[in-house]
N, C-alpha and C. Protein backbone atom coordinates (compact mmCIF):
# COMPACT_ATOMS: atom_id res chain seq x y z
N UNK A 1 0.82 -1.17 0.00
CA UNK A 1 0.00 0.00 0.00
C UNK A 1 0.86 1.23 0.00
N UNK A 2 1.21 1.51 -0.96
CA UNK A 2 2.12 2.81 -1.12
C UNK A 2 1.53 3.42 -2.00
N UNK A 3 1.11 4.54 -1.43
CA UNK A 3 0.49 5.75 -1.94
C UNK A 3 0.97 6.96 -1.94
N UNK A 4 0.61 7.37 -2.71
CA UNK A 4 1.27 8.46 -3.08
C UNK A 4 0.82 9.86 -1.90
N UNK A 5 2.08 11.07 -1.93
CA UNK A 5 1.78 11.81 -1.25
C UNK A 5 0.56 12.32 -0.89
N UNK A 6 0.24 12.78 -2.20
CA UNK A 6 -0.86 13.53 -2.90
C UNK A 6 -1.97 13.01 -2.74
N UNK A 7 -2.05 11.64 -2.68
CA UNK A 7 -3.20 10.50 -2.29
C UNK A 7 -3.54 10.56 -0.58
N UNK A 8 -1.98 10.27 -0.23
CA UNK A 8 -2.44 10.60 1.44
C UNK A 8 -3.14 12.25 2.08
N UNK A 9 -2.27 13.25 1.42
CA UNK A 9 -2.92 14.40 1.52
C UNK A 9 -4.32 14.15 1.23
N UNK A 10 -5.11 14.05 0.33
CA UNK A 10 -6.47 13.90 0.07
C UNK A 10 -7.72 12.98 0.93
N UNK A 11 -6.82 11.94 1.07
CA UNK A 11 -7.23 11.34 2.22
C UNK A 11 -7.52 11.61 3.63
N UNK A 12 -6.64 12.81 4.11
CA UNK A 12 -6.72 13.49 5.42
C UNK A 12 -7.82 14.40 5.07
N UNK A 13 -7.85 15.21 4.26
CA UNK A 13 -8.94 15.89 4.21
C UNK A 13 -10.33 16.04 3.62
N UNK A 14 -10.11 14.57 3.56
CA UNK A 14 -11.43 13.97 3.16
C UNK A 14 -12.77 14.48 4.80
N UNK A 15 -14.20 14.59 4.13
CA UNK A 15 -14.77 14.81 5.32
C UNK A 15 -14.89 13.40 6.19
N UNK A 16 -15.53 13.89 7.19
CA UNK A 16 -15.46 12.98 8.64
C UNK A 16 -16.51 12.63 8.55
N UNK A 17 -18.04 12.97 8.28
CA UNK A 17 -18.99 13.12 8.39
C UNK A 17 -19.61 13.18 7.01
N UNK A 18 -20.84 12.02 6.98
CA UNK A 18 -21.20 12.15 5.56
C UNK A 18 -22.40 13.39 5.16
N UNK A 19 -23.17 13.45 6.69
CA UNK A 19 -24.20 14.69 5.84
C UNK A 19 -23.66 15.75 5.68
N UNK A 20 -24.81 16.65 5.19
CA UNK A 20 -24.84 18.25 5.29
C UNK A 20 -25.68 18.95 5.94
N UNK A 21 -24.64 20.04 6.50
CA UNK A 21 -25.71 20.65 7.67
C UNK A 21 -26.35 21.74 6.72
N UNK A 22 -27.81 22.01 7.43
CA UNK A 22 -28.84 22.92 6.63
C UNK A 22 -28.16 24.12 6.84
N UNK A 23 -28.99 25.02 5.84
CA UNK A 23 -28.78 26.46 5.77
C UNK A 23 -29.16 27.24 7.00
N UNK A 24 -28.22 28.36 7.27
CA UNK A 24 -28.71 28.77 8.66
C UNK A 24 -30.00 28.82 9.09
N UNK A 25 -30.84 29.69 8.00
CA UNK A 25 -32.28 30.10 8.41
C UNK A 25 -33.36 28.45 8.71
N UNK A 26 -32.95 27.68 8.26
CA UNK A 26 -33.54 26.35 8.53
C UNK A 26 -33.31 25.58 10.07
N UNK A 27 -32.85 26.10 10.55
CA UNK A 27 -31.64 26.01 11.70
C UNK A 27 -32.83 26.75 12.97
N UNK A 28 -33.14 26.34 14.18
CA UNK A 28 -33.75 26.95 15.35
C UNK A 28 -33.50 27.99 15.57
N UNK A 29 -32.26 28.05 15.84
CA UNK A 29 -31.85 29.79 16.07
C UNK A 29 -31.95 30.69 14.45
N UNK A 30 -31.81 30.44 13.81
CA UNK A 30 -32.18 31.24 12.85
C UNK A 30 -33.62 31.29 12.33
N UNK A 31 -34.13 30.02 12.82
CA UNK A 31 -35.94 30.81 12.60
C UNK A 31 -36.40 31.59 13.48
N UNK A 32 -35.83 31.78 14.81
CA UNK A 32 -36.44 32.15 15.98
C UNK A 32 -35.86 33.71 15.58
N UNK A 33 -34.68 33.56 14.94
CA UNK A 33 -33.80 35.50 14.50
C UNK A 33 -34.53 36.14 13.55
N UNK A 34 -35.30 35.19 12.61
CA UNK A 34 -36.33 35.70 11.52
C UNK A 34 -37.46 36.39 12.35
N UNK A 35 -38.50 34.90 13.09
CA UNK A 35 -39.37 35.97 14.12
C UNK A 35 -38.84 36.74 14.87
N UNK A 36 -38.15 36.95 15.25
CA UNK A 36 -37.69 38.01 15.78
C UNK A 36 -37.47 39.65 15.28
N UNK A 37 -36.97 39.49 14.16
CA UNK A 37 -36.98 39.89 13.14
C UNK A 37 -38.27 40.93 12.66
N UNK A 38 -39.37 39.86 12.31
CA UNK A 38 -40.10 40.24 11.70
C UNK A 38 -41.43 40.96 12.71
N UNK A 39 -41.04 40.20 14.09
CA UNK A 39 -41.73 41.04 14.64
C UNK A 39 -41.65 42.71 14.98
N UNK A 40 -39.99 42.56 15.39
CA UNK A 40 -39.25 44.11 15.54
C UNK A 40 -40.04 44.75 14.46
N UNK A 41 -39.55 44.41 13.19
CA UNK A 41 -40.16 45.35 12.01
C UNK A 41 -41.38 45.91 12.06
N UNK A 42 -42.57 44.93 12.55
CA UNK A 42 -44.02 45.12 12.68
C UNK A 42 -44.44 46.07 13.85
N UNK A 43 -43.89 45.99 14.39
CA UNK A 43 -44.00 46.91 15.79
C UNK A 43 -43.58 48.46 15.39
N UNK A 44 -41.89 48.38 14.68
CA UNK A 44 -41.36 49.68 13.90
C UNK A 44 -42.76 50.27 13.10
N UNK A 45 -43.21 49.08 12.22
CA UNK A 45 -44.18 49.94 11.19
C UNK A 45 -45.63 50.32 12.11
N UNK A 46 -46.12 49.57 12.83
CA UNK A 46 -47.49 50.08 13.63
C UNK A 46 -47.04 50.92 14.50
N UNK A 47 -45.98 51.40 14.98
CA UNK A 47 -45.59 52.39 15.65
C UNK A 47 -45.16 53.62 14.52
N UNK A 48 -45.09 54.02 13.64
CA UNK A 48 -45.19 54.78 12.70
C UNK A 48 -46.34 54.98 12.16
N UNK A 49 -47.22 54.35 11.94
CA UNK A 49 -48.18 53.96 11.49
C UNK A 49 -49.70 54.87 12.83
N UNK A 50 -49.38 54.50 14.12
CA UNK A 50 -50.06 54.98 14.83
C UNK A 50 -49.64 56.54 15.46
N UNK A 51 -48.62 56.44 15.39
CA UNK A 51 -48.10 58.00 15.64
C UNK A 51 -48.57 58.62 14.03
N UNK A 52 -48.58 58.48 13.13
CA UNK A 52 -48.95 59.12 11.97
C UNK A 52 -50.37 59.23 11.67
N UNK A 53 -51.18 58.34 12.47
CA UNK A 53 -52.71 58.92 12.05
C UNK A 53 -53.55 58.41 13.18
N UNK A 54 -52.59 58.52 14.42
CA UNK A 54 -53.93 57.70 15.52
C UNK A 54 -53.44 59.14 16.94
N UNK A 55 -51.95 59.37 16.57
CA UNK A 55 -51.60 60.09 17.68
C UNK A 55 -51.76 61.37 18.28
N UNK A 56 -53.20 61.85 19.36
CA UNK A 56 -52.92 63.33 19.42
C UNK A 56 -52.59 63.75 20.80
N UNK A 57 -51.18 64.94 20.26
CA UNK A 57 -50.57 65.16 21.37
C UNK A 57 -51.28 65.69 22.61
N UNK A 58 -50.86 65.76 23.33
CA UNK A 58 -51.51 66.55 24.69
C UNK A 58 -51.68 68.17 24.33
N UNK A 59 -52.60 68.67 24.76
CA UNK A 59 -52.91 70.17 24.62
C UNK A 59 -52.13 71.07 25.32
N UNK A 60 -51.67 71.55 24.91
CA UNK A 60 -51.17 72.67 25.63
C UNK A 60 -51.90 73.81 26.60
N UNK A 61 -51.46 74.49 27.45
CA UNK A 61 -52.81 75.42 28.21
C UNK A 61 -53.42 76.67 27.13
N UNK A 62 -52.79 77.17 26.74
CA UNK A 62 -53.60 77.61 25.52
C UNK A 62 -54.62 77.39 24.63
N UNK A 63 -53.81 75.90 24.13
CA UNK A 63 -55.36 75.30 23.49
C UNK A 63 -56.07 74.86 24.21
N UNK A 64 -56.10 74.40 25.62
CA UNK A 64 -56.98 73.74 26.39
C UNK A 64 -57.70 75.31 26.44
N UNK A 65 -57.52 76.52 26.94
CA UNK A 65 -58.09 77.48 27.39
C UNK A 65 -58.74 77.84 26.21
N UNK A 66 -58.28 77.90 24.96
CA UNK A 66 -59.18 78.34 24.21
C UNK A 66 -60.12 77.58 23.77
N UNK A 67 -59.80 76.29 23.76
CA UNK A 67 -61.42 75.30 23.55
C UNK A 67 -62.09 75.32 24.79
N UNK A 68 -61.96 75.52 25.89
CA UNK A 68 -62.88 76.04 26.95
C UNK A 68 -63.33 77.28 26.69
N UNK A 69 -62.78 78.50 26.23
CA UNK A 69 -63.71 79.58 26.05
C UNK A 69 -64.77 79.58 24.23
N UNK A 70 -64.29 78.62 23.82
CA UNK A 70 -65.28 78.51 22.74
C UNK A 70 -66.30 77.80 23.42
N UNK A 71 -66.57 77.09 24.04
CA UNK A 71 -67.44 76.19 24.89
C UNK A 71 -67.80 77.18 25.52
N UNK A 72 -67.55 78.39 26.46
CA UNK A 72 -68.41 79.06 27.19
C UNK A 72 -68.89 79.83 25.91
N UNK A 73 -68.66 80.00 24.93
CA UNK A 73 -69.20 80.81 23.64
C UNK A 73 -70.33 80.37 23.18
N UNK A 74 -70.00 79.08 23.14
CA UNK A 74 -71.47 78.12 22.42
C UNK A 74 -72.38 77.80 24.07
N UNK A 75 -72.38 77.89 24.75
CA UNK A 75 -73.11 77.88 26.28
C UNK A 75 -74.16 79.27 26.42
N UNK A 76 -73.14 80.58 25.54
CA UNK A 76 -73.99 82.01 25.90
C UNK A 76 -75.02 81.58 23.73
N UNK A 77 -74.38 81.04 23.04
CA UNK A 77 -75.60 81.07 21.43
C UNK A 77 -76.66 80.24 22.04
N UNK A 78 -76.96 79.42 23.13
CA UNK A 78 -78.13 78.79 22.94
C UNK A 78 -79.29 79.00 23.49
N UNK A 79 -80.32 78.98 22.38
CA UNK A 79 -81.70 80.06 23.36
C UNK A 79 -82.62 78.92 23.99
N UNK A 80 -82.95 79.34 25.18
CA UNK A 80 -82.42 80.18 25.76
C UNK A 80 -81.31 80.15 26.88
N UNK A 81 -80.71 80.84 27.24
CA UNK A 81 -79.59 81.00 27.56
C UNK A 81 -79.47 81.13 29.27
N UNK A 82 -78.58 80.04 30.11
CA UNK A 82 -78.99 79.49 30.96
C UNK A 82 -77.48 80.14 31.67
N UNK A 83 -78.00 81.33 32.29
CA UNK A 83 -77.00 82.39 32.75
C UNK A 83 -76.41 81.64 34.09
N UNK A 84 -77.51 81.04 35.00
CA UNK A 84 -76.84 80.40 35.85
C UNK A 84 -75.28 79.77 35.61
N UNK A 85 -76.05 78.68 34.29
CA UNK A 85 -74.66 78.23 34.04
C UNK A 85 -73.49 78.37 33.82
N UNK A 86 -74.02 79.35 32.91
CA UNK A 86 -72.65 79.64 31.99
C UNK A 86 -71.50 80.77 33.09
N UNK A 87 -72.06 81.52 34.13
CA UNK A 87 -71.54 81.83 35.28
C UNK A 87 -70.40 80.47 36.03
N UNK A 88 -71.10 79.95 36.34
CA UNK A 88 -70.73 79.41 37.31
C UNK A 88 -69.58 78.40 35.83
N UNK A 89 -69.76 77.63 34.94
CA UNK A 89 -69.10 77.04 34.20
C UNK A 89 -67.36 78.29 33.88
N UNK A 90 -68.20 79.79 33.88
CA UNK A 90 -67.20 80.72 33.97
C UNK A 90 -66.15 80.37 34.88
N UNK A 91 -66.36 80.81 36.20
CA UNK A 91 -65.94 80.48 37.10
C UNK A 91 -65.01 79.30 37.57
N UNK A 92 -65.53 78.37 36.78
CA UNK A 92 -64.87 76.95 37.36
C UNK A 92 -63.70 77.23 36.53
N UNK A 93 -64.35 77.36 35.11
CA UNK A 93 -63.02 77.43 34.06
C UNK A 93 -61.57 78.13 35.19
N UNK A 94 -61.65 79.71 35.05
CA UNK A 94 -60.82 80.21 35.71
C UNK A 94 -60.58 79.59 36.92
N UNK A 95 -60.89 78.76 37.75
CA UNK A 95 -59.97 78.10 38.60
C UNK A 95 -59.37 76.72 38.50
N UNK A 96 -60.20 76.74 36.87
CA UNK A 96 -59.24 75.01 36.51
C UNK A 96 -57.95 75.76 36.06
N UNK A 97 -58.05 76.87 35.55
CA UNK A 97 -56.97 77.94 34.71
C UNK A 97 -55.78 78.21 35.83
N UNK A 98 -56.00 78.37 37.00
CA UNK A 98 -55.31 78.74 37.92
C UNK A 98 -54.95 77.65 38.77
N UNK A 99 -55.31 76.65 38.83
CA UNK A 99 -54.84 75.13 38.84
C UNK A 99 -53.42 74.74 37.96
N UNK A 100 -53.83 74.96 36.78
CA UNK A 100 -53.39 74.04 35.51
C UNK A 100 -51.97 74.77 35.40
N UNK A 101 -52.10 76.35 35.81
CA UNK A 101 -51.32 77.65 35.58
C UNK A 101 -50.21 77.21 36.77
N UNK A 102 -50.12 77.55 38.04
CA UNK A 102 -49.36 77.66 38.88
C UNK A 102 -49.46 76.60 39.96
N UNK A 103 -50.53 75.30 39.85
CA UNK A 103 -50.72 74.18 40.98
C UNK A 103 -51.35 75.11 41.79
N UNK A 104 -52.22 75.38 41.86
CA UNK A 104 -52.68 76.05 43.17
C UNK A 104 -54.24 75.34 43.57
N UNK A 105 -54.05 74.84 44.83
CA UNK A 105 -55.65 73.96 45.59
C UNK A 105 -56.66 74.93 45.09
N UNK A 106 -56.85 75.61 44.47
CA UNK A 106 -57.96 76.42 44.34
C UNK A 106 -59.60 75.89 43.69
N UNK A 107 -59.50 74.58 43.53
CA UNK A 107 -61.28 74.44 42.88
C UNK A 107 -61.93 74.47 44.28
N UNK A 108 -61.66 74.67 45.07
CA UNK A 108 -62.54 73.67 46.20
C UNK A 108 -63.14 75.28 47.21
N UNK A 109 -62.40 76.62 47.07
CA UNK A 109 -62.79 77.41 46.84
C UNK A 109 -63.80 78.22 46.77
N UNK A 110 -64.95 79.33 47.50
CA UNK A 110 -66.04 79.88 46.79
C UNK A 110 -65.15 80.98 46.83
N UNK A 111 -65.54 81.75 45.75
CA UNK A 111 -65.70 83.17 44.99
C UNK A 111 -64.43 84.23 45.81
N UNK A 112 -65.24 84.48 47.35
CA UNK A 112 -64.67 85.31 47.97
C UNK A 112 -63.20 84.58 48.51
N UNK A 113 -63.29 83.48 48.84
CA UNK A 113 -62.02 83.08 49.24
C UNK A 113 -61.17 83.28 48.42
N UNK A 114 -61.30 82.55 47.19
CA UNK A 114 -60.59 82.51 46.13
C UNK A 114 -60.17 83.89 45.68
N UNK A 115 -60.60 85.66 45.82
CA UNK A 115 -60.54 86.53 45.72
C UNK A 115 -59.34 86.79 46.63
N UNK A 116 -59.32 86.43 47.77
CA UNK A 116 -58.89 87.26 48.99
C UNK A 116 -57.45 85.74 48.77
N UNK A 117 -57.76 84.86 48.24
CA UNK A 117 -56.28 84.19 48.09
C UNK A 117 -55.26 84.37 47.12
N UNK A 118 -56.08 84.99 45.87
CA UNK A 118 -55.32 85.82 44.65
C UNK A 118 -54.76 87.28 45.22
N UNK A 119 -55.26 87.98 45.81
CA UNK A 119 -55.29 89.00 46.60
C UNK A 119 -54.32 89.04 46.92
N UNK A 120 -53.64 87.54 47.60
CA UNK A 120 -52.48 87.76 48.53
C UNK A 120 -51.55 87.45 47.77
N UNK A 121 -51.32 87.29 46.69
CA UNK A 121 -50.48 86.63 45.30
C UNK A 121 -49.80 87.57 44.66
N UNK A 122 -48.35 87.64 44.41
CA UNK A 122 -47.80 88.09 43.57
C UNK A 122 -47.64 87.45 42.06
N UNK A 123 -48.17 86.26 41.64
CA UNK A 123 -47.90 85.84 40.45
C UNK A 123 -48.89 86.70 39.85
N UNK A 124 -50.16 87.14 40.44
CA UNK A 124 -51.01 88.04 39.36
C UNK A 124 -50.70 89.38 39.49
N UNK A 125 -50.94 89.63 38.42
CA UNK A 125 -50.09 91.15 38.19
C UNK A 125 -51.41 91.76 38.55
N UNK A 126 -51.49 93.16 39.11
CA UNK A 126 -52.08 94.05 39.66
C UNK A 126 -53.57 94.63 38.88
N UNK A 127 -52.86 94.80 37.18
CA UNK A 127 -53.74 95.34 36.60
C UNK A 127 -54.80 94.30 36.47
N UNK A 128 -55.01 93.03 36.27
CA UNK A 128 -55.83 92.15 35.78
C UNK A 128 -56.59 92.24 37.13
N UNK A 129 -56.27 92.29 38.43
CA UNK A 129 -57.07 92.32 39.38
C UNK A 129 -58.49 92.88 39.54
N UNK A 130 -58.47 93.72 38.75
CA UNK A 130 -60.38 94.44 39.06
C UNK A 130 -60.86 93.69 37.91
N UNK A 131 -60.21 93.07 36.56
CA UNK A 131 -61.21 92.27 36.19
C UNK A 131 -61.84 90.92 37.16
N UNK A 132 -60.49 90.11 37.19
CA UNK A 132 -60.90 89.15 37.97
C UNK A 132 -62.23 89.06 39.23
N UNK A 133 -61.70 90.14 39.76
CA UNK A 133 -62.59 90.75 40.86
C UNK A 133 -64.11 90.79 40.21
N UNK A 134 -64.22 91.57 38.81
CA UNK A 134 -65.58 91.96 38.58
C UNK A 134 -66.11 90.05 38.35
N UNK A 135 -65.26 89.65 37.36
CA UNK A 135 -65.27 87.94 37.03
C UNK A 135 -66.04 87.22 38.19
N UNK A 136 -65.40 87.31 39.20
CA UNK A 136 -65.75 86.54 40.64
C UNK A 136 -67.03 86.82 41.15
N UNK A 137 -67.76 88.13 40.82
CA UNK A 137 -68.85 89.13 41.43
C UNK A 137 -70.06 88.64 40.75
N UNK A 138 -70.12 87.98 39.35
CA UNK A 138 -71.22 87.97 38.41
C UNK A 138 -71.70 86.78 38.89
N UNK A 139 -71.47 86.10 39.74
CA UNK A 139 -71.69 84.64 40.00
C UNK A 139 -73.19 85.22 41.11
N UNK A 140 -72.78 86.24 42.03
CA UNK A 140 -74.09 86.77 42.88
C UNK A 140 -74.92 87.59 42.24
N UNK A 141 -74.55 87.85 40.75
CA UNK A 141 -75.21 88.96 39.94
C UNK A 141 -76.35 88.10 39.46
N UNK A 142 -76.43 87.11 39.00
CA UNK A 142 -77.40 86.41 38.54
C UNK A 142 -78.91 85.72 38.95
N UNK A 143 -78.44 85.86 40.62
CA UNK A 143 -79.71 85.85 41.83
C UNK A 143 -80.59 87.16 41.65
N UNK A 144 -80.42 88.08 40.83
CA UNK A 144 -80.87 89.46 41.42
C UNK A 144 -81.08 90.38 39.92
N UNK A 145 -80.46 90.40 38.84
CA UNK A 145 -80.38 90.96 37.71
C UNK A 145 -81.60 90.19 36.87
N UNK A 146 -81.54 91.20 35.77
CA UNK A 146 -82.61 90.62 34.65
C UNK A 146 -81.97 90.56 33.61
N UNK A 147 -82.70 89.96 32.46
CA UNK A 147 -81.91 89.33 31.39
C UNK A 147 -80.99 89.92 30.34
N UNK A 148 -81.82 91.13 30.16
CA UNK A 148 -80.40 92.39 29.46
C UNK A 148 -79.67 92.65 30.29
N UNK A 149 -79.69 92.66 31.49
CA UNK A 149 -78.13 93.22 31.98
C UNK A 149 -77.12 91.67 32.60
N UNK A 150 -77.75 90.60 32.76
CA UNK A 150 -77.12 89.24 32.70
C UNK A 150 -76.39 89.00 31.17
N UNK A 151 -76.96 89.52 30.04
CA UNK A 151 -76.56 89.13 28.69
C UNK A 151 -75.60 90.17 28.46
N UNK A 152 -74.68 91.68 29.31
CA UNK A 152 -74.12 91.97 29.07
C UNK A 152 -73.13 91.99 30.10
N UNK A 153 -73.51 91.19 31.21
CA UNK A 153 -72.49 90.67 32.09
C UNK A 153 -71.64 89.61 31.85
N UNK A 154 -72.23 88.73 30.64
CA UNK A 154 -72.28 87.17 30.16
C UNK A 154 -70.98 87.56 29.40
N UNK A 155 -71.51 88.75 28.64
CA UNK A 155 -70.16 89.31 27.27
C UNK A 155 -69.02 89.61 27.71
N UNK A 156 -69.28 90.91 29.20
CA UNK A 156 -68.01 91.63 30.33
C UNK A 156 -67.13 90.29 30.44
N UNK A 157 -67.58 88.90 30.78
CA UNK A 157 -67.12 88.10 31.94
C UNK A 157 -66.58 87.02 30.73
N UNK A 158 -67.13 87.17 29.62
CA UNK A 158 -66.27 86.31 28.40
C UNK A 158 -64.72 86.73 28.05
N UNK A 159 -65.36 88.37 27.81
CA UNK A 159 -64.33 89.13 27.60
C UNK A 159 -62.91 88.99 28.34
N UNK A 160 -63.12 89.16 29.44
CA UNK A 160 -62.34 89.61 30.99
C UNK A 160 -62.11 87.52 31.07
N UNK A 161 -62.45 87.17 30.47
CA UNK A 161 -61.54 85.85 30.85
C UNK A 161 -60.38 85.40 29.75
N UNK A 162 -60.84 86.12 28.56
CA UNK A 162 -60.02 86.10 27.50
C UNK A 162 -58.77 86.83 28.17
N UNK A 163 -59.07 88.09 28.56
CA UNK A 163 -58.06 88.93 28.93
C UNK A 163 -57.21 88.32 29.88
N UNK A 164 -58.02 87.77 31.05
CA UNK A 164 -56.78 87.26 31.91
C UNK A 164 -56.32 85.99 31.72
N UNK A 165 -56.56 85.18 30.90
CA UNK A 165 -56.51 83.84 30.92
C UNK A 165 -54.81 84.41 29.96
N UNK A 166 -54.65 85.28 28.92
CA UNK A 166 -53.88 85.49 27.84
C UNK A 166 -52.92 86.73 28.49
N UNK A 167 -53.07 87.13 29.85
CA UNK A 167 -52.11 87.82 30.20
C UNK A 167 -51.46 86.91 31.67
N UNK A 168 -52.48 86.10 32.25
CA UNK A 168 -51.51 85.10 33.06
C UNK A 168 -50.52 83.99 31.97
N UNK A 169 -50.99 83.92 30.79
CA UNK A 169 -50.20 83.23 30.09
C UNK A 169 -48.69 83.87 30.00
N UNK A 170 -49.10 85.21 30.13
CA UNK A 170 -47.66 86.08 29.18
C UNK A 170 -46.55 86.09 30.55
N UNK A 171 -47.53 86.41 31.43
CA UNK A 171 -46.79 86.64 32.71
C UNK A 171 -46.14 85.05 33.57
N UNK A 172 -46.71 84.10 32.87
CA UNK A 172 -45.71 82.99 33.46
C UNK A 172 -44.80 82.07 32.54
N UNK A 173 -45.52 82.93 31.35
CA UNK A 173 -43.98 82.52 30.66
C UNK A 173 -42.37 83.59 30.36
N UNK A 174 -42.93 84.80 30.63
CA UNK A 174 -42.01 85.69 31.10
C UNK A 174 -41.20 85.80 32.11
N UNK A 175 -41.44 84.58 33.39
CA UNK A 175 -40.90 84.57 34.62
C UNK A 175 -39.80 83.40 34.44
């Protein structure tokens, strides 16, 4: 048995083993890297997918304040017009406003307290004070007034919330 070099070389590196091993992806760990895979992707795309037409951001106090005063807007168009409410819905607004604005316990609050606790406040600037004040007053105006002068208290107290709602804005983002 004398063989040649070249014969024995070939012989050593002949394989050991007669099968063949499968292709990776056929392989456990490579099906499990596919799902894996394909789930990541699906999640990537429904997360694009839902931020692009499902997602709305949080409001800012601005827009929250101004879709609350369109709501007290459409509260004073409907006839007839239920002054109680739209008072007192006034009212609440501006102390969800002053909540939302600086954290302050204030819903829990009637009228005069809430007066005499702004009162003692330097975050509100001075001038807005006699609106607020008149703001706070229309709530006892409505036990006692008649309907033209409630329907131009309704307008004063729309007005005067626009005003302060858009100058506590200026004044706490100026600080």
């Amino acid at each position: 048995m004398n063989t040649s070099p070249a014969a024995q070389l070939t012989e050593s590196f002949t394989r050991l083993y007669s099968y063949q091993l499968p292709a990776w992806w056929q392989t456990t760990a490579g099906m499990l890297a596919i799902a894996a895979g394909v789930v990541a992707l699906s999640l990537v795309i429904g997360g694009i997918v839902w931020y692009r037409w499902f997602y709305r951001p949080p409001l800012t106090l601005e827009q929250w304040a101004a879709r609350e005063l369109d709501a007290l807007s459409t509260l004073l168009a409907r006839q007839p017009v239920n002054y109680k409410r739209f008072f007192g819905a006034a009212t609440f607004f501006f102390k969800q406003y002053l909540v939302r604005l600086h954290n302050w316990k204030v819903l829990d609050k009637t009228d005069d307290e809430l007066w005499e606790f702004i009162n003692g406040r330097e975050e509100i600037p001075h001038n807005i004070r006699p609106a607020i004040k008149e703001l706070l007053s229309y709530a006892q105006i409505v036990k006692f007034a008649d309907a033209q002068a409630l329907a131009e208290k309704a307008e004063e107290a729309q007005h005067y919330l626009g005003v302060v709602t858009q100058t506590l804005s200026l004044t706490k983002t100026q600080r």
